[in-house]
Protein backbone atom coordinates (compact mmCIF):
# COMPACT_ATOMS: atom_id res chain seq x y z
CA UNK A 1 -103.37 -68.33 184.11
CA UNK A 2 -104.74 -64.67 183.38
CA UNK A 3 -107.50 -64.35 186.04
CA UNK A 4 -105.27 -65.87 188.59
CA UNK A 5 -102.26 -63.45 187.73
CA UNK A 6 -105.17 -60.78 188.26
CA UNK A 7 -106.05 -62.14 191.95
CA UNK A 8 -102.63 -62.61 193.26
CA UNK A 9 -101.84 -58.73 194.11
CA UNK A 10 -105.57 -58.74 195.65
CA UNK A 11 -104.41 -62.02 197.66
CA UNK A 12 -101.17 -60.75 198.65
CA UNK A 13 -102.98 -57.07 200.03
CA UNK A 14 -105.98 -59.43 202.24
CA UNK A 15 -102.92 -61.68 203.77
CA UNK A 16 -100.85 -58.46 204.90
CA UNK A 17 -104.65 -56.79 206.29
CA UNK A 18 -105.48 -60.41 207.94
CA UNK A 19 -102.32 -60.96 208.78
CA UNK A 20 -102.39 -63.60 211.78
CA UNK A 21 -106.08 -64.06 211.78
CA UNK A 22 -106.39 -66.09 208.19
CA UNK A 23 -104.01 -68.03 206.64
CA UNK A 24 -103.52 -67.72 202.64
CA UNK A 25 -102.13 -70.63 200.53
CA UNK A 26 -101.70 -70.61 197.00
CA UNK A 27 -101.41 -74.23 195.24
CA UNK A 28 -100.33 -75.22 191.87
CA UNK A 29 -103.20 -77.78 190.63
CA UNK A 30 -100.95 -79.23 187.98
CA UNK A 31 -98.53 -80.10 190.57
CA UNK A 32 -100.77 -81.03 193.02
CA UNK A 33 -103.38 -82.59 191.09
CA UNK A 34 -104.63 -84.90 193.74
CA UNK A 35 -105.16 -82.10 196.27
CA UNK A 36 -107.48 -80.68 193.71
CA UNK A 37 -109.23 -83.67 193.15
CA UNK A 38 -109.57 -83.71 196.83
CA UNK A 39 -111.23 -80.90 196.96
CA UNK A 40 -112.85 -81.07 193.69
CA UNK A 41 -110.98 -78.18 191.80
CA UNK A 42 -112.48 -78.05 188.06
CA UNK A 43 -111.42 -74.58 187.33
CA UNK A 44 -108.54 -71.92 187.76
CA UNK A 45 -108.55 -69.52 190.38
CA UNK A 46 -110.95 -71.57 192.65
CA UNK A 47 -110.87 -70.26 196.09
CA UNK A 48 -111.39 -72.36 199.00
CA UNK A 49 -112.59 -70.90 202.36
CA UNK A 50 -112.30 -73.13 205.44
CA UNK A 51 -113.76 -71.75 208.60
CA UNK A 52 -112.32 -72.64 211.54
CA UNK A 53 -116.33 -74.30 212.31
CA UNK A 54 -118.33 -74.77 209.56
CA UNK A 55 -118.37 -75.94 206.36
CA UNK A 56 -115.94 -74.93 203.71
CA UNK A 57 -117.26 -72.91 200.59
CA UNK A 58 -115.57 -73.01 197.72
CA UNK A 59 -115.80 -69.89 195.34
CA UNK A 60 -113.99 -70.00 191.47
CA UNK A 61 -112.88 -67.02 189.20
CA UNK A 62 -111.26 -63.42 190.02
CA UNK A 63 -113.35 -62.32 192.25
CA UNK A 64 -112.90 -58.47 193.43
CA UNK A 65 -110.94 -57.65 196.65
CA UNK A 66 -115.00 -56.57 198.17
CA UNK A 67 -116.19 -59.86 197.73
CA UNK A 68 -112.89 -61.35 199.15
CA UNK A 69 -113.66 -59.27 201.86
CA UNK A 70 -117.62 -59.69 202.17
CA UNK A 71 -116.39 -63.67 202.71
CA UNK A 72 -114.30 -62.81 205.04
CA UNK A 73 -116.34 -61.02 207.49
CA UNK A 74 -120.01 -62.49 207.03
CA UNK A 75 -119.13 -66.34 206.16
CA UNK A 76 -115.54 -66.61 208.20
CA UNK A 77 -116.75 -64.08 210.77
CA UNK A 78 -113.26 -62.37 210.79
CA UNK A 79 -113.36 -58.88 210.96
């Protein structure tokens, strides 16, 4: 899709920065459509944020590399 061809370069940049303190997956819903129904995936990009404690968040759209980054820091508490 369009907004998720827009996030992948912003994806690809945080995984290189975070390398080997977060861990980036990318998953094709229609291939994988009961992962997510799992995880209750209703629209494309959704972005799922598990903290290592806590509970996930789940975020949807193309969301600039700031907010990608805002998460990051205050809600995974990676810095």
């Amino acid at each position: 899709c369009g907004p998720c061809k827009m996030i992948a370069p912003v994806i690809e940049e945080l995984s290189a920065e975070y390398q080997g303190k977060i861990n980036f997956y990318k998953i094709n819903t229609e291939a994988e459509k009961e992962l997510a129904s799992v995880f209750g995936i209703q629209s494309i990009p959704s972005i799922l944020f598990i903290p290592k404690e806590g509970k996930p968040q789940m975020a949807a759209g193309a969301l600039p590399k700031a907010t990608f980054e805002k998460i990051i820091k205050e809600e995974l508490g990676v810095k």
